[in-house]
Structures are given as C-alpha cells and as structure tokens.
C-alpha atoms as a PDB file:
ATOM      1  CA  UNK A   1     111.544 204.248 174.157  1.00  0.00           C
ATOM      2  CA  UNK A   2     114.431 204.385 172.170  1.00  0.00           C
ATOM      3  CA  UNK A   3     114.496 202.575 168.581  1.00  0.00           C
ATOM      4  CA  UNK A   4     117.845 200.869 167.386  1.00  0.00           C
ATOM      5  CA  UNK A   5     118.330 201.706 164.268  1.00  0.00           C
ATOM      6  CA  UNK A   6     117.862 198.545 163.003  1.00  0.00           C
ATOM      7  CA  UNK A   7     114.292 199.046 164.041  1.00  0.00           C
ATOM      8  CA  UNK A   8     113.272 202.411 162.797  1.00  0.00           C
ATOM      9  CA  UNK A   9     114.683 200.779 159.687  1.00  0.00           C
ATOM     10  CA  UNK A  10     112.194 197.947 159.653  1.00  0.00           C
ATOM     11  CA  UNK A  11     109.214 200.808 160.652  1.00  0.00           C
ATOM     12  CA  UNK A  12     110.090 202.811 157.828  1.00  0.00           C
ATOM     13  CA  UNK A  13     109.724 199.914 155.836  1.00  0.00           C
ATOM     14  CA  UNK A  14     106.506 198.771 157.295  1.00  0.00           C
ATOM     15  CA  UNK A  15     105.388 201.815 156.993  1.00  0.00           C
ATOM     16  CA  UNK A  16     106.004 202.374 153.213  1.00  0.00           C
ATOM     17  CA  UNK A  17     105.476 198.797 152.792  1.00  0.00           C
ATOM     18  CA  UNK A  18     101.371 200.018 154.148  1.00  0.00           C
ATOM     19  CA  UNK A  19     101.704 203.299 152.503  1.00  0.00           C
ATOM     20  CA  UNK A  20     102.574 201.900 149.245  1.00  0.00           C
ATOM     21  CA  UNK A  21      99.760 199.141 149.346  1.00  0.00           C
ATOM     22  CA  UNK A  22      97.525 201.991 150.433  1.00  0.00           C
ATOM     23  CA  UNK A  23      98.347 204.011 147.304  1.00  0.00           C
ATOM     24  CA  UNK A  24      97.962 200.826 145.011  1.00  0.00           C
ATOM     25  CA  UNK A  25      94.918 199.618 146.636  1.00  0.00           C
ATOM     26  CA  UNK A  26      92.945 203.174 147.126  1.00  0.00           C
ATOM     27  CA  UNK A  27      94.646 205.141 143.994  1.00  0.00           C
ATOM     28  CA  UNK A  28      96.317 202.784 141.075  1.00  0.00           C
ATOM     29  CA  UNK A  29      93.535 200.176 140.965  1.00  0.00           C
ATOM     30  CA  UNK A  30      90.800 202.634 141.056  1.00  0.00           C
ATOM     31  CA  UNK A  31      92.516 204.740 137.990  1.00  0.00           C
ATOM     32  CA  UNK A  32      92.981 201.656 136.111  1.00  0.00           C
ATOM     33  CA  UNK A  33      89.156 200.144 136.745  1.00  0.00           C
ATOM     34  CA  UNK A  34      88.021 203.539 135.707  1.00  0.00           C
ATOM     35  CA  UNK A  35      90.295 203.389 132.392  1.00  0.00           C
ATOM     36  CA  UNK A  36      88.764 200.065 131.008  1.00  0.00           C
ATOM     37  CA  UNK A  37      85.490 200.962 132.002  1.00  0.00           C
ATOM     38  CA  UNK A  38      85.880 204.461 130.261  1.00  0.00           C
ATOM     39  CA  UNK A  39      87.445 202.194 127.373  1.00  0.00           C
ATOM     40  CA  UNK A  40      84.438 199.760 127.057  1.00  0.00           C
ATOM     41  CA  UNK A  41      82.429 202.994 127.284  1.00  0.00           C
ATOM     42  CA  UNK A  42      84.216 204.492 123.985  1.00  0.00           C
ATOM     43  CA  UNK A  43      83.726 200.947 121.981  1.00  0.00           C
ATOM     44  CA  UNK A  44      80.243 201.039 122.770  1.00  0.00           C
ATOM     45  CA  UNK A  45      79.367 204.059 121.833  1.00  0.00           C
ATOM     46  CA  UNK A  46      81.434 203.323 118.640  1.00  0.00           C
ATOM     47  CA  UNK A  47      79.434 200.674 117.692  1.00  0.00           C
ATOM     48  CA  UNK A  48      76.409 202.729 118.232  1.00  0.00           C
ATOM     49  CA  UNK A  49      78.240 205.422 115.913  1.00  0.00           C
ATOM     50  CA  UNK A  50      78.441 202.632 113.292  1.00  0.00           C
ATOM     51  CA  UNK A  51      74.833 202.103 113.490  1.00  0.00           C
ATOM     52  CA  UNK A  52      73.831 205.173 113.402  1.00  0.00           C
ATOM     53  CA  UNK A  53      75.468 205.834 110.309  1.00  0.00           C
ATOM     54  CA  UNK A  54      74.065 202.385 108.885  1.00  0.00           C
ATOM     55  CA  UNK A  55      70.553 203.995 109.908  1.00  0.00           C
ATOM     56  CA  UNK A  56      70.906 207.155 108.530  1.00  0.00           C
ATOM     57  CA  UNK A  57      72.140 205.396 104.933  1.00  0.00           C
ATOM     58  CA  UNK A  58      69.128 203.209 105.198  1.00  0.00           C
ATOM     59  CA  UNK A  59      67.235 206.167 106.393  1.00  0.00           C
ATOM     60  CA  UNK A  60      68.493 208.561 103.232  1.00  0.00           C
ATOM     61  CA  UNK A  61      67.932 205.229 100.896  1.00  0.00           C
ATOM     62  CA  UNK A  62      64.277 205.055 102.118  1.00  0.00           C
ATOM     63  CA  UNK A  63      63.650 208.819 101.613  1.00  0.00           C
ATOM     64  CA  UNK A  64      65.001 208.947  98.164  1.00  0.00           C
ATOM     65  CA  UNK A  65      62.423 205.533  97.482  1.00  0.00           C
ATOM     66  CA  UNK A  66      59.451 207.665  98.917  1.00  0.00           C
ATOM     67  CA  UNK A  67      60.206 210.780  96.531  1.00  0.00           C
ATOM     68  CA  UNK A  68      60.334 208.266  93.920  1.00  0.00           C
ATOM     69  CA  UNK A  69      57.066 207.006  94.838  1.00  0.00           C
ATOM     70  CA  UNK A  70      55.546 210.482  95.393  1.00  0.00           C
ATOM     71  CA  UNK A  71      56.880 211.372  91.676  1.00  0.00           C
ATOM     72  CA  UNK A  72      54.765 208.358  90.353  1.00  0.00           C
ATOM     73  CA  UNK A  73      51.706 208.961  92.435  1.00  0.00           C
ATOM     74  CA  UNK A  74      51.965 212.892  90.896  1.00  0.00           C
ATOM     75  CA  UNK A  75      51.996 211.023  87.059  1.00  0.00           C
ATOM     76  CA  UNK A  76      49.351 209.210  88.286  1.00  0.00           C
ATOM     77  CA  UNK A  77      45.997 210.352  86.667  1.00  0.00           C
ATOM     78  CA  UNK A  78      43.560 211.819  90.043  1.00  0.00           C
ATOM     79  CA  UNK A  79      40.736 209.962  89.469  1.00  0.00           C
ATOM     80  CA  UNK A  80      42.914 206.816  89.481  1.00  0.00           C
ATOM     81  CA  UNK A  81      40.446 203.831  91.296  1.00  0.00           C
ATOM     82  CA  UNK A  82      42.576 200.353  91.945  1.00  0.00           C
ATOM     83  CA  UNK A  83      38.489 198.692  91.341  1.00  0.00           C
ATOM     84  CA  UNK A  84      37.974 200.538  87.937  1.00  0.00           C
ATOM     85  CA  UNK A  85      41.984 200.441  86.760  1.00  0.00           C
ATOM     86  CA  UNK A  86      41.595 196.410  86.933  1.00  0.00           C
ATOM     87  CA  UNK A  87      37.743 196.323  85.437  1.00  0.00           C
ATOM     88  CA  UNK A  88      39.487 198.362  82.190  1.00  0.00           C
ATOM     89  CA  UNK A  89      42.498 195.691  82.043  1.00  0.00           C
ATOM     90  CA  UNK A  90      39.900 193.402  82.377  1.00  0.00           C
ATOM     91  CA  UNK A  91      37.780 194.161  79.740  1.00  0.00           C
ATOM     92  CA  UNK A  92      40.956 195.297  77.661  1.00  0.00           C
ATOM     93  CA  UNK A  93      42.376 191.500  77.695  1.00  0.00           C
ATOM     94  CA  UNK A  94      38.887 189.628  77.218  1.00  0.00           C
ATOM     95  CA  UNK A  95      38.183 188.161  81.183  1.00  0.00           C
ATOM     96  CA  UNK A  96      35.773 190.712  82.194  1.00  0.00           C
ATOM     97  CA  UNK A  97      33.028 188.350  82.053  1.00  0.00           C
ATOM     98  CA  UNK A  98      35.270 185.609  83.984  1.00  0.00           C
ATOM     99  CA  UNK A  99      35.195 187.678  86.971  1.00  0.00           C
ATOM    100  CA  UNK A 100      33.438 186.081  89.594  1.00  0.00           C
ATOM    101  CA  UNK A 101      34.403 188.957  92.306  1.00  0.00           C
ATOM    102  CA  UNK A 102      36.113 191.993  93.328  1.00  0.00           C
ATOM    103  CA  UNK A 103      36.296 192.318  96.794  1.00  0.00           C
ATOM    104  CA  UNK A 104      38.350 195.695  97.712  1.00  0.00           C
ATOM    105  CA  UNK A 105      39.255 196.076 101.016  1.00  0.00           C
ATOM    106  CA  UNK A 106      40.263 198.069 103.884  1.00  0.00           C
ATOM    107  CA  UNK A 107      42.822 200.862 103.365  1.00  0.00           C
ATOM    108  CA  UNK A 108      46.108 199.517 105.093  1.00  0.00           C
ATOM    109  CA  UNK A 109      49.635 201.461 105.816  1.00  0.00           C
ATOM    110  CA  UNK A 110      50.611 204.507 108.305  1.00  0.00           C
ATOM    111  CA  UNK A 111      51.841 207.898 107.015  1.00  0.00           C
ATOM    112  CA  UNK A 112      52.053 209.746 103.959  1.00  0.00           C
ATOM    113  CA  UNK A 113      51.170 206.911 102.153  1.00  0.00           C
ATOM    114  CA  UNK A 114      48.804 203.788 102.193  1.00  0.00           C
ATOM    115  CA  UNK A 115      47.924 200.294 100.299  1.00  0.00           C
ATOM    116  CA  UNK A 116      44.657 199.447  98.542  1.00  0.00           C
ATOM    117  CA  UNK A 117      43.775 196.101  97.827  1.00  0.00           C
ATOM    118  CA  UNK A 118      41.581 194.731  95.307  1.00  0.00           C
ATOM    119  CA  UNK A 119      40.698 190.537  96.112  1.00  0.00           C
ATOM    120  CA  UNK A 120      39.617 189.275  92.456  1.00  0.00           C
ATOM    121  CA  UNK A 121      38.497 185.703  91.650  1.00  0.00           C
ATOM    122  CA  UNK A 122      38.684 184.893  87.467  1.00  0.00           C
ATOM    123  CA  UNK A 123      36.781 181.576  86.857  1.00  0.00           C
ATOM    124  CA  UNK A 124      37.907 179.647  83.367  1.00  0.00           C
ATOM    125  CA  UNK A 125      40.235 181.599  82.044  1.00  0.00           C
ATOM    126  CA  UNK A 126      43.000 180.394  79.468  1.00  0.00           C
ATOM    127  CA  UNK A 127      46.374 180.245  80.224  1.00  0.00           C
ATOM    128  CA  UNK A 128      47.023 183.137  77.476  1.00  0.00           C
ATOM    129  CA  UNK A 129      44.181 185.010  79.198  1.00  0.00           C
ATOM    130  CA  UNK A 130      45.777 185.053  82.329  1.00  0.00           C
ATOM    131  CA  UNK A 131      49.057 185.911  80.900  1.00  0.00           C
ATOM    132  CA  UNK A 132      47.852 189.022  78.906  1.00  0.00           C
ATOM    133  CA  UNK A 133      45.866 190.269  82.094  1.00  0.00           C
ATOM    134  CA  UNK A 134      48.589 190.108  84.526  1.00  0.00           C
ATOM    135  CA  UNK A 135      51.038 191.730  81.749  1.00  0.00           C
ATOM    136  CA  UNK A 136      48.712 195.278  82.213  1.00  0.00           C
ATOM    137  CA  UNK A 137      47.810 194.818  85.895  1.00  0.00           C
ATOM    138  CA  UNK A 138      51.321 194.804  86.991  1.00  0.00           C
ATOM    139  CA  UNK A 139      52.013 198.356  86.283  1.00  0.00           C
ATOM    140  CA  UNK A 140      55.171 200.081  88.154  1.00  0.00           C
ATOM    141  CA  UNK A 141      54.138 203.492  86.727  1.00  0.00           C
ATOM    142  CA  UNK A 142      50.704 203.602  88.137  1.00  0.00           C
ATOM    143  CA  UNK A 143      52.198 201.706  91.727  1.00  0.00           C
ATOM    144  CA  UNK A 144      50.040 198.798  91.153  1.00  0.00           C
ATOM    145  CA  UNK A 145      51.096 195.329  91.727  1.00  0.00           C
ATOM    146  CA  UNK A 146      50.172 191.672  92.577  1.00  0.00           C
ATOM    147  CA  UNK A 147      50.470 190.548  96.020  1.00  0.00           C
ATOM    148  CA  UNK A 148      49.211 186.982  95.857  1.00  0.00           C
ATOM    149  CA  UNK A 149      48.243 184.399  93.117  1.00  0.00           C
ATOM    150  CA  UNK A 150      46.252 181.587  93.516  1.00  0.00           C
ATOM    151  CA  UNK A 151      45.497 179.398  90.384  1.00  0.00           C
ATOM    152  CA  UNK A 152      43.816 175.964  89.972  1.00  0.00           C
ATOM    153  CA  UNK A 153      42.304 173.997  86.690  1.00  0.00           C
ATOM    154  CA  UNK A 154      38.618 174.454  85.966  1.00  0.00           C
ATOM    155  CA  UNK A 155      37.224 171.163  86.805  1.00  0.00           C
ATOM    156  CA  UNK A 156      34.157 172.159  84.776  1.00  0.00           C
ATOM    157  CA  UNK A 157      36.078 173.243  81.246  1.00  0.00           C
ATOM    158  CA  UNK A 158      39.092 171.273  80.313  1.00  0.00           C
ATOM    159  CA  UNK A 159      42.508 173.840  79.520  1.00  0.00           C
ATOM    160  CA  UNK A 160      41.139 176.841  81.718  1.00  0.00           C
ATOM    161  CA  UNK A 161      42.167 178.083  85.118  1.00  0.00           C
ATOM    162  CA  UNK A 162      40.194 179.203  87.846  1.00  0.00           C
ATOM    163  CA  UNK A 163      42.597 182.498  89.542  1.00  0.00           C
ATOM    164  CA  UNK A 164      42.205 184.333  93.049  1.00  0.00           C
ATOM    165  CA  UNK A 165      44.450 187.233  93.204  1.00  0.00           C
ATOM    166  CA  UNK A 166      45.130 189.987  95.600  1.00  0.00           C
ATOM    167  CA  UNK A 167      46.393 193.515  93.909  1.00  0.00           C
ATOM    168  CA  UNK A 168      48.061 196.187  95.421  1.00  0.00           C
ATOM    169  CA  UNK A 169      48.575 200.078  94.930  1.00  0.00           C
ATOM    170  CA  UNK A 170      49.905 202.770  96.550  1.00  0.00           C
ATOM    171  CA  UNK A 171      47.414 205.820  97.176  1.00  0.00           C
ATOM    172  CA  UNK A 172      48.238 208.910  99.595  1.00  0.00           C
ATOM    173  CA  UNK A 173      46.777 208.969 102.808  1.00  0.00           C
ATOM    174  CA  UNK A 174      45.143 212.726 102.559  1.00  0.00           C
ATOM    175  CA  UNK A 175      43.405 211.579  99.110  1.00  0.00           C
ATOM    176  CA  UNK A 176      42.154 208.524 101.510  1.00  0.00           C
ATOM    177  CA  UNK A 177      40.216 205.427  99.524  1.00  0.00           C
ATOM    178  CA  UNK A 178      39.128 205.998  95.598  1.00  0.00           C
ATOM    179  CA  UNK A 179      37.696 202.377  95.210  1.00  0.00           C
END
C-alpha cells in the first residue's frame, strides 16, 4: 500500500497532531500542576516561617518576664507567707479585727512557678480603711496582687463596707506552699 503524498502528509500530521497532545497532556500539564503545588507549598511554609518568628518574639518576651519574676522572688524575704504578709498589712492599716476570714487555698500554676491565693472577707470597714489596706497589699515587689474585689455597704453600721477579696502571689514550685 502505497501512500500519495498528500496522505503521508496528513499522517505526519496526525501523528504529531497525537504526539504533541501526548507531550502536553502526559509532560507540560504535569510540570505545571507540580509548579503551583510546589508554589502553594513555599507560601505555606512562609506563613509558618512568619509564625514562628512571631512565637519565638513572644517566646523571648515571656522568658525575659520570667527572669524578671525570678529576680523579685530572689528579693523576696524566704520566709515570705501570702497568710501572714496580709495579717501584718492588716494590722498595719487598722482592719485586723474586721477580718471575718482568711481562707488560703490550693496551690495553682504548672512549672517553675505557681499562684497562692489568700480568700479574705473584711466586715465594716471605712472607705479610707479599705483604701489604705489595698495601697500595701498590692505590692509588685513582693509579686502580690488582688485578683477579685467584692464590696457591699454594711447594712448593720451606716458609712462602712463589708469586702471579699481574693489575693494573689507568685511562689516557686520547689519551695511549694508557705501559707
């Protein structure tokens, strides 16, 4: 069989015509789906770059806080007690016979260091009392502070405040409760 011209003109074409959408099909569109995949890849793991570094400033931010901390708790005298530190303010402003309780409670906090917590109830103290007490409670070199503050009027005497409070220090986790 014999091809005119013509024809093996046509086959050649038909054939590169197949050969070509062969090579598109099986090699170009492959190469290019792998490309923007391998280019979504990169902008993820950019963006997980950029958090990274986010985490490792927040990271270095907390560490510096904690050396802070751990320079205050070594100021701190060793036989500091959250329970006895707020019976002194106590009795140092006036209110130590106001106090109805003082209910410390459970150590709370995971590693290095932890949070006591002192519940106090004050019953009919003055306004100026109140004022002068939480003045010397709140005490950033000693790493206590107040957590919560409930105050009503006395019902019983007229211009004095009944106060639940919640206070809060820092204590290291090997030196365990003082309270």
């Amino acid at each position: 069989m014999a091809f005119s011209r013509k024809d093996r003109r046509a086959l050649a074409l038909g054939a590169g015509a197949v050969l070509l959408f062969v090579l598109v099909q099986f090699v170009v569109f492959p190469l290019l789906d792998k490309r923007k995949r391998l280019e979504h890849g990169i902008k993820a793991k950019e963006k997980g770059l950029v958090e990274m570094r986010e985490m490792q400033s927040r990271f270095l931010q907390l560490s510096r806080q904690s050396n802070t901390l751990e320079e205050r708790l070594s100021k701190r005298p060793e036989n500091f007690g959250l329970f006895a530190f707020l019976e002194n303010k106590a009795a140092e402003t006036k209110v130590k016979d106001n106090i109805d309780y003082m209910k410390p409670s459970e150590v709370a906090g995971e590693g290095v260091l932890q949070q006591n917590m002192v519940e106090m109830k004050l019953k009919a103290v003055t306004l100026k009392e109140l004022v002068a007490f939480l003045e010397r409670i709140e005490s950033p070199q000693n790493l206590v502070e107040l957590k919560r503050i409930s105050i009503q009027e006395n019902k019983k005497q007229a211009g004095t405040l009944d106060i639940i409070m919640q206070v809060i220090s820092l204590v290291r986790a090997e030196s365990g409760a003082q309270e």
